[in-house]
Protein backbone atom coordinates (compact mmCIF):
# COMPACT_ATOMS: atom_id res chain seq x y z
CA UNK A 1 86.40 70.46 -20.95
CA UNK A 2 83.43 71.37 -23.20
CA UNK A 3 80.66 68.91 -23.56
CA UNK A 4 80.35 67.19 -25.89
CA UNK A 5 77.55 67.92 -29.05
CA UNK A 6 76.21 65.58 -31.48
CA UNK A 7 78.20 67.61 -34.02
CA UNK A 8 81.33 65.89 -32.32
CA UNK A 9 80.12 62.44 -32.98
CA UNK A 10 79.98 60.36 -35.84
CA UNK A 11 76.26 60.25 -37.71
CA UNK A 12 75.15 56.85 -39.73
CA UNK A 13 72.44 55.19 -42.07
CA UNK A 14 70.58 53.18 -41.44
CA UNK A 15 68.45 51.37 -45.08
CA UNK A 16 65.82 49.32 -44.96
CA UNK A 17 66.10 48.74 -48.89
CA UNK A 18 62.32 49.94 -49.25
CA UNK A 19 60.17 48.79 -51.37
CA UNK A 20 58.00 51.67 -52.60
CA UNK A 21 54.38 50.75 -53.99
CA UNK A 22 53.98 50.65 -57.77
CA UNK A 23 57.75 49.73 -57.77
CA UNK A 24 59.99 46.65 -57.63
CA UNK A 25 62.81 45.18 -55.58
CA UNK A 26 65.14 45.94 -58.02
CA UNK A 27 64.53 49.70 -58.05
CA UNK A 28 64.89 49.67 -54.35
CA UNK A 29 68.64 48.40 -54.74
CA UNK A 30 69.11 51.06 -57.36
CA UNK A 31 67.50 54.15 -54.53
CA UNK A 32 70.07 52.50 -51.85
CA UNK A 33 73.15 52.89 -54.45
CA UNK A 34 71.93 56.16 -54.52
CA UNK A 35 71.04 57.12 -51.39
CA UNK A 36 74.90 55.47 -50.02
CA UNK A 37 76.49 57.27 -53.00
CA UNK A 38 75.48 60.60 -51.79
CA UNK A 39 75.84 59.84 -47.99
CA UNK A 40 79.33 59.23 -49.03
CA UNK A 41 79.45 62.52 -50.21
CA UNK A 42 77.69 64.07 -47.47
CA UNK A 43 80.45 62.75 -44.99
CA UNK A 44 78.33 59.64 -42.78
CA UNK A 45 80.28 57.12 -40.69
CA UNK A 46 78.52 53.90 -41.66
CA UNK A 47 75.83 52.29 -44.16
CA UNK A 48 73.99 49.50 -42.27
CA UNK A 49 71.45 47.26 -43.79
CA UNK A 50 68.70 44.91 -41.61
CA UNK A 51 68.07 41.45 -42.41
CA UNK A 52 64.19 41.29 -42.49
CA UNK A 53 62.29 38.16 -44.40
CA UNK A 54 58.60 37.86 -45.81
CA UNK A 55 58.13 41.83 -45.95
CA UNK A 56 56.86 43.18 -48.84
CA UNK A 57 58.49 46.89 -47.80
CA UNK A 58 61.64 45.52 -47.43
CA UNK A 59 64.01 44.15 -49.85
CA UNK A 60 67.22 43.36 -47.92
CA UNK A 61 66.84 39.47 -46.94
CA UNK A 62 70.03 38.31 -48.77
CA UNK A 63 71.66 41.14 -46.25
CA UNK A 64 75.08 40.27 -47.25
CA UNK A 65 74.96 40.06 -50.75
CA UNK A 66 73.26 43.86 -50.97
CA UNK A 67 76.62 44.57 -48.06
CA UNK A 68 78.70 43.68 -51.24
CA UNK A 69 76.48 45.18 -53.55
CA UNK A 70 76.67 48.57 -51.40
CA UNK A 71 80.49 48.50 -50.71
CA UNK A 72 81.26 48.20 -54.79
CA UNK A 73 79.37 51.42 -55.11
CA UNK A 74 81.09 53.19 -52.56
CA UNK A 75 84.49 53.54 -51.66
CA UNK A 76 85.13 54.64 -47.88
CA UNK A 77 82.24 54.92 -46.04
CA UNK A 78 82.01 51.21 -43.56
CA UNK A 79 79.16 48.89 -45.10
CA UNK A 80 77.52 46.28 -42.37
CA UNK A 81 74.67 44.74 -41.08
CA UNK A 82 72.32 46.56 -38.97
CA UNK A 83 71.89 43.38 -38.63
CA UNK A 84 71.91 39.65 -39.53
CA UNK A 85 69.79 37.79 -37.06
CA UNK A 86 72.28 34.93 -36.39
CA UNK A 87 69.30 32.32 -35.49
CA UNK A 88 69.00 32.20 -38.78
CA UNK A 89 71.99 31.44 -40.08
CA UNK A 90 75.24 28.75 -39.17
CA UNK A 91 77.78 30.56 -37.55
CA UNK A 92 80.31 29.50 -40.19
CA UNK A 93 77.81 30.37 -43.30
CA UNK A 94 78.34 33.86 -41.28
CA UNK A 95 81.98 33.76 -41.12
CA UNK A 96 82.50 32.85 -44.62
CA UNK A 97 80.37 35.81 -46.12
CA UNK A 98 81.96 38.40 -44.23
CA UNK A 99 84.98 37.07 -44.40
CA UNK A 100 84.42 37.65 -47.94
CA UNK A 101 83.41 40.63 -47.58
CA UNK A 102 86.09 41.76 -45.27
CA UNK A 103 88.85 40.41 -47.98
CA UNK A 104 86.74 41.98 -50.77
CA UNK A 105 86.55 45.69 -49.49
CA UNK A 106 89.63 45.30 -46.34
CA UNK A 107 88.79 47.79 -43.30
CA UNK A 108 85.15 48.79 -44.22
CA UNK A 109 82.97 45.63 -43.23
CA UNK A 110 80.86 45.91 -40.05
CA UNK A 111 79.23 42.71 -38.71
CA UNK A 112 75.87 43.65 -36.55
CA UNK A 113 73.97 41.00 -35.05
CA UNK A 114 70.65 40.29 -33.78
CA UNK A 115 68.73 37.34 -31.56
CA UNK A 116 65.45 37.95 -33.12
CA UNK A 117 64.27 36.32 -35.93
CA UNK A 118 63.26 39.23 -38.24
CA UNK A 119 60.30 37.82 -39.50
CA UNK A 120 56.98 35.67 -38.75
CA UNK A 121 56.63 31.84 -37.10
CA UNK A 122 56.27 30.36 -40.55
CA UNK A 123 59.30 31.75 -42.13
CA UNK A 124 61.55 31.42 -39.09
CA UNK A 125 60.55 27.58 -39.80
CA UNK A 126 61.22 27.43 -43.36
CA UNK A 127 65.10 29.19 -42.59
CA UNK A 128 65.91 26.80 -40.04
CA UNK A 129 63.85 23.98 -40.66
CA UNK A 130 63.37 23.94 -36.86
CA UNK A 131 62.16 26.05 -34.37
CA UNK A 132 64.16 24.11 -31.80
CA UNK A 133 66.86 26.68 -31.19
CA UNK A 134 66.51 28.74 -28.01
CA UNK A 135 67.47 32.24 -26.94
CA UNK A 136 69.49 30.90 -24.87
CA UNK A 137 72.00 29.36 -27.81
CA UNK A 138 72.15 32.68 -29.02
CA UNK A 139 75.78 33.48 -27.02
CA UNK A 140 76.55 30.43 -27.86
CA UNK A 141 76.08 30.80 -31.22
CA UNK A 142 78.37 34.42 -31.44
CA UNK A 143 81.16 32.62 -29.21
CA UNK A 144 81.44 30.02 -32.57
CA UNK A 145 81.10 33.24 -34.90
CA UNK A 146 84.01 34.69 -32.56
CA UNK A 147 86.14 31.33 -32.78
CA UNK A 148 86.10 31.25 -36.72
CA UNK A 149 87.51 34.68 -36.85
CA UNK A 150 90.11 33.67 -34.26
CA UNK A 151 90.94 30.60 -36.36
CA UNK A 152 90.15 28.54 -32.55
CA UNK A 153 87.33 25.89 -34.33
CA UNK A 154 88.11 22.38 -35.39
CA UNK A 155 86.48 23.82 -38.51
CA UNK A 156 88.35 26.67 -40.49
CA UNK A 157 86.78 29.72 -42.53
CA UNK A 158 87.52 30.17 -45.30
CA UNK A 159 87.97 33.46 -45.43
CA UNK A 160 87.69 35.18 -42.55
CA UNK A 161 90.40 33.08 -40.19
CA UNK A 162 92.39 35.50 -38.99
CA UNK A 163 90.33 38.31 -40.17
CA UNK A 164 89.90 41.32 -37.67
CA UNK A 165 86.28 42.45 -38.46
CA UNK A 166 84.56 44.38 -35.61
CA UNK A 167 81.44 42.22 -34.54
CA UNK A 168 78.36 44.32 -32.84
CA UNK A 169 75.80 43.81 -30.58
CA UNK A 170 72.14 45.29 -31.62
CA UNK A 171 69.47 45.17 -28.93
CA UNK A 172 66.30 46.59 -27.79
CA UNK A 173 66.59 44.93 -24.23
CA UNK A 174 69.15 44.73 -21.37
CA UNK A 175 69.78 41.16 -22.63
CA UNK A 176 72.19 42.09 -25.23
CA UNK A 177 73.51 45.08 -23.35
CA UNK A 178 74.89 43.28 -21.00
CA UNK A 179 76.32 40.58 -23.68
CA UNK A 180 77.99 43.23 -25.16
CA UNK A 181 79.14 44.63 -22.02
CA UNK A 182 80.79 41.52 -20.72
CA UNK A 183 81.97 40.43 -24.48
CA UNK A 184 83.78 43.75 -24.68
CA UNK A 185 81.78 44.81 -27.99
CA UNK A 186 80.00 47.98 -29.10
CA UNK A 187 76.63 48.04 -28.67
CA UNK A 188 73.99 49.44 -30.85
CA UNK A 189 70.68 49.79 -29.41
CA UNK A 190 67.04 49.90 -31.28
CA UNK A 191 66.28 53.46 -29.93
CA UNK A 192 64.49 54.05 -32.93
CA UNK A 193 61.75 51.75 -32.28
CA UNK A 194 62.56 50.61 -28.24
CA UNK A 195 62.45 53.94 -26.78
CA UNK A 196 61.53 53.53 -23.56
CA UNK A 197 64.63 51.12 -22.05
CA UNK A 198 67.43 52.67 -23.88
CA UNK A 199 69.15 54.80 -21.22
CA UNK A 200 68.91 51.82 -18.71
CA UNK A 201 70.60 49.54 -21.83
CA UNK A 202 73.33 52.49 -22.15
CA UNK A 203 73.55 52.43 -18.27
CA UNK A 204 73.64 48.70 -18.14
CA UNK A 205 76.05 48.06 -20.59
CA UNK A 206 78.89 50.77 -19.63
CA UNK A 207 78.64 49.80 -15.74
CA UNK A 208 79.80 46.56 -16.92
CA UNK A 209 82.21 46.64 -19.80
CA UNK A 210 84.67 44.33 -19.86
CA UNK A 211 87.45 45.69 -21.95
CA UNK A 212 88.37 43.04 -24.48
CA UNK A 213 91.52 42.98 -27.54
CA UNK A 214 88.95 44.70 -29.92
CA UNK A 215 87.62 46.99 -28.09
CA UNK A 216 88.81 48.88 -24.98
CA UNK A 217 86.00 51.22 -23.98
CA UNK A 218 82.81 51.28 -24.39
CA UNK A 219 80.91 52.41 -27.38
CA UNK A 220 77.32 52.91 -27.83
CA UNK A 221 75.21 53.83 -30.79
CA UNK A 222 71.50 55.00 -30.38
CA UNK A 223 68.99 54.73 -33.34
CA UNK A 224 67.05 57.57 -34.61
CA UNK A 225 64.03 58.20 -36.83
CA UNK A 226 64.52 60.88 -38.72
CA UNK A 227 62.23 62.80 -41.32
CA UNK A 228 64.25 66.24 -42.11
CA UNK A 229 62.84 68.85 -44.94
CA UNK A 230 63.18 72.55 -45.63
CA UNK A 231 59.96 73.61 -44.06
CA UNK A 232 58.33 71.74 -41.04
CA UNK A 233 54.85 71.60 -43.40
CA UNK A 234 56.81 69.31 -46.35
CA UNK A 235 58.30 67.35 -43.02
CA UNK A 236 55.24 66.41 -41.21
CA UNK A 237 54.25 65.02 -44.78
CA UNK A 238 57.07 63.38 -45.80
CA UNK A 239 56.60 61.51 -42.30
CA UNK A 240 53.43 60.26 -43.06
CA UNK A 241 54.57 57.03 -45.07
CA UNK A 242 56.58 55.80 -41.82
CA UNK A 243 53.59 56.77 -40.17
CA UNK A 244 51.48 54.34 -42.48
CA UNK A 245 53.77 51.84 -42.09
CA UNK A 246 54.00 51.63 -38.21
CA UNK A 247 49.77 51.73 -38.43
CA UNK A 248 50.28 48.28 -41.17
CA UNK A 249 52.61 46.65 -39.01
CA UNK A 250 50.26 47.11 -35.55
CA UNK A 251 47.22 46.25 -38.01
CA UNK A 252 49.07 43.09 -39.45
CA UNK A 253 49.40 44.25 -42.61
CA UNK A 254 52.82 44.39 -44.08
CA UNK A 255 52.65 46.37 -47.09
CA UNK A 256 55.19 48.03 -49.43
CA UNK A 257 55.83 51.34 -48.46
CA UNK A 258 53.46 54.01 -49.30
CA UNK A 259 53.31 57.20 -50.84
CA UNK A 260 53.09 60.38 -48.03
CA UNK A 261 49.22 61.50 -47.63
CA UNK A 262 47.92 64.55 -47.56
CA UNK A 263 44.85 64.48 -44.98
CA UNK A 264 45.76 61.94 -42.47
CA UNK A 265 43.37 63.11 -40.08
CA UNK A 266 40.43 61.95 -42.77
CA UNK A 267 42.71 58.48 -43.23
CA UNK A 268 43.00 57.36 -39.78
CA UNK A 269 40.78 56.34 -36.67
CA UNK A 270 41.33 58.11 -33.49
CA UNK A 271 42.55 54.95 -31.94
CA UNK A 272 45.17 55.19 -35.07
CA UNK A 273 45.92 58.55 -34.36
CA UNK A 274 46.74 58.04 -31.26
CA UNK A 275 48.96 55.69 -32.12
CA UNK A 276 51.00 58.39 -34.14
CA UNK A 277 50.76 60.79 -31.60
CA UNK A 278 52.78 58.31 -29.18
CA UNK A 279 55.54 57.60 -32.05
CA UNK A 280 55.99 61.25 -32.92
CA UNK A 281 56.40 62.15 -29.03
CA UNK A 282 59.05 59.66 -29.03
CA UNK A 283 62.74 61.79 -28.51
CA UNK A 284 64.38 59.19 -30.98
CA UNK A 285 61.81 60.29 -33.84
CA UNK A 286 62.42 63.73 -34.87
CA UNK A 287 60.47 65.37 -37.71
CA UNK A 288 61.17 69.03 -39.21
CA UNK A 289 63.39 71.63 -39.82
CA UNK A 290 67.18 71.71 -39.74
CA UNK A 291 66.94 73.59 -36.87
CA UNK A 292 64.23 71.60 -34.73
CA UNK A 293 66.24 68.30 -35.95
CA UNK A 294 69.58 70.39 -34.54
CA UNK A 295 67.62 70.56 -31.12
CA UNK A 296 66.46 67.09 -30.92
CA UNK A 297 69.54 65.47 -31.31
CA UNK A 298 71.35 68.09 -28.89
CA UNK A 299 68.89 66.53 -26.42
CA UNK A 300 69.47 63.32 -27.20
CA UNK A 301 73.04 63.19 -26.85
CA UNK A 302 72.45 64.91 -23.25
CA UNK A 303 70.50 62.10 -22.41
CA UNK A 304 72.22 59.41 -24.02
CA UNK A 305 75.87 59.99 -23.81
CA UNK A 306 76.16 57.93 -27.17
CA UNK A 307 79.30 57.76 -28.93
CA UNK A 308 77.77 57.79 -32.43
CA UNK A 309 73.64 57.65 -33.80
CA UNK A 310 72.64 55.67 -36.55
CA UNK A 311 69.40 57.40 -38.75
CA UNK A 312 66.51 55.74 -40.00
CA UNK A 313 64.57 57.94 -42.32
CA UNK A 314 61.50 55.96 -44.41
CA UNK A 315 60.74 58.62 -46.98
CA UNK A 316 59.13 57.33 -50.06
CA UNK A 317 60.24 59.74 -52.24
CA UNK A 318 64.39 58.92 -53.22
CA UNK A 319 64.99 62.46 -53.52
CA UNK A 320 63.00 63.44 -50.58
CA UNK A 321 64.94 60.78 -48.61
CA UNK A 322 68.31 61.98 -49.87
CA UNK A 323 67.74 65.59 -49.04
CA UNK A 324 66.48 64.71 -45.86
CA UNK A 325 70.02 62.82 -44.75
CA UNK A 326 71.75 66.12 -46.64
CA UNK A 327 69.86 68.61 -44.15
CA UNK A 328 71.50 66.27 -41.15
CA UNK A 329 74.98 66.32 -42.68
CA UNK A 330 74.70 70.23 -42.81
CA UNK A 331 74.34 70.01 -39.13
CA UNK A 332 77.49 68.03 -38.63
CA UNK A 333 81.12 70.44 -38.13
């Protein structure tokens, strides 16, 4: 049997709804109608967005509404979340949007969650009004998510009872690997920006798989960071806005996402280069040419096993950003 490439696997998006400086939040849902539209087109599994609060760059907080907003535009490709931190939310406030999202656009709603709160202190107070909740209500929480789909609550959703709508686990620890694992869900881990513990997650989570009525094998999805362009020059400045952004977030700075610069060496400290040079010698950021992308991603799935990779590519330029995820699909059979 031949091994398997990452041409044999399904390839995914990953949108952060970016807010681009000297823009607005309502151009950034216009670029992601855009940018799904054409991924459509170019023939990607899945459109995920993140739930992220109190982030100028970011745009998707009312994740579910932008799902539906996403899925109208489109017409096969799976919308989900990628994903909704369920601390933040009642289980059944959960249930009932994606139930209605599920009955809205049948057999193309994914339902990612996350344990982390996706934003500061402060505004994990003003969601919950508490900050009484503990990780450890988290399984809790997804077993009451699990219950309103299965119609098994004293309380009933309306819709989603009865609804079969794949539920996934996102993680960037073992914690949630093994959840998964034992839950009998796929498992999408933070590659992208956890590097370091993913093949121990992947490891983790496959030894101990429980097969469950939803799923009956494992399957695991890595993330990737991807900046792709027709010569490795445009590439390596193209990446410089998620560059940028990673330096704002370690500074804590939040900003909107910036345009690519052209001289980062006269931009940045050496303690801030250094920085960069640790992200781009990550395997799960690749930045360049068809072919070098081709090559990374061969390597990955060597390493990984994954069944499927979702892509994260922060380009500030729409075009830029669109091309980038068309130079990927040329790489797919």
């Amino acid at each position: 049997m031949s091994a398997k490439t990452f041409n044999h696997i399904p390839l995914s998006v990953l949108d952060l709804a970016p807010v681009l400086e000297g823009s607005t939040p309502e151009q950034s849902f216009k670029n992601s109608v855009n940018l799904a539209q054409s991924t459509e087109k170019f023939g990607f599994n899945r459109y995920w967005l993140a739930e992220h609060h109190n982030m100028p760059g970011i745009a998707s907080s009312a994740t579910s509404v932008l799902i539906g907003h996403i899925a109208g535009a489109t017409s096969e490709m799976r919308i989900g979340s990628g994903g909704v931190m369920l601390p933040n939310h009642a289980s059944l406030v959960i249930a009932e949007q994606f139930g209605t999202l599920e009955t809205l656009y049948p057999d193309r709603i994914d339902l990612g969650l996350g344990r982390a709160p996706g934003t500061d202190q402060a505004t994990s107070y003003a969601l919950r009004r508490t900050l009484n909740q503990r990780v450890e209500d988290y399984p809790m929480q997804v077993e009451e998510l699990e219950n309103y789909f299965a119609g098994t609550a004293a309380v009933h959703s309306v819709p989603g009872e009865g609804l079969r709508i794949p539920i996934w686990l996102l993680g960037s620890s073992g914690f949630s690997a093994r959840m998964s694992a034992q839950k009998g869900m796929p498992f999408s881990f933070a590659s992208h920006f956890a590097p370091d513990n993913t093949v121990a997650a992947l490891n983790l989570y496959r030894e101990h798989f429980a097969p469950s009525d939803m799923q009956s094998k494992p399957y695991a999805m890595i993330g990737v960071n991807i900046i792709a362009a027709d010569t490795e020059e445009e590439a390596k400045y193209l990446a410089t806005t998620q560059q940028e952004q990673t330096l704002n977030i370690r500074r804590g700075q939040p900003m909107k996402l910036q345009p690519p610069i052209e001289n980062p060496d006269e931009a940045w400290s050496e303690m801030e280069k250094a920085v960069i040079e640790q992200s781009n010698n990550s395997p799960y950021t690749l930045i360049g040419t068809k072919a070098m992308i081709k090559e990374g991603l061969e390597t990955l799935l060597e390493e990984t096993k994954a069944d499927e990779m979702i892509i994260n590519s922060q380009i500030y330029d729409i075009n830029a950003r669109i091309r980038s995820y068309e130079i990927v699909s040329e790489l797919m059979e």
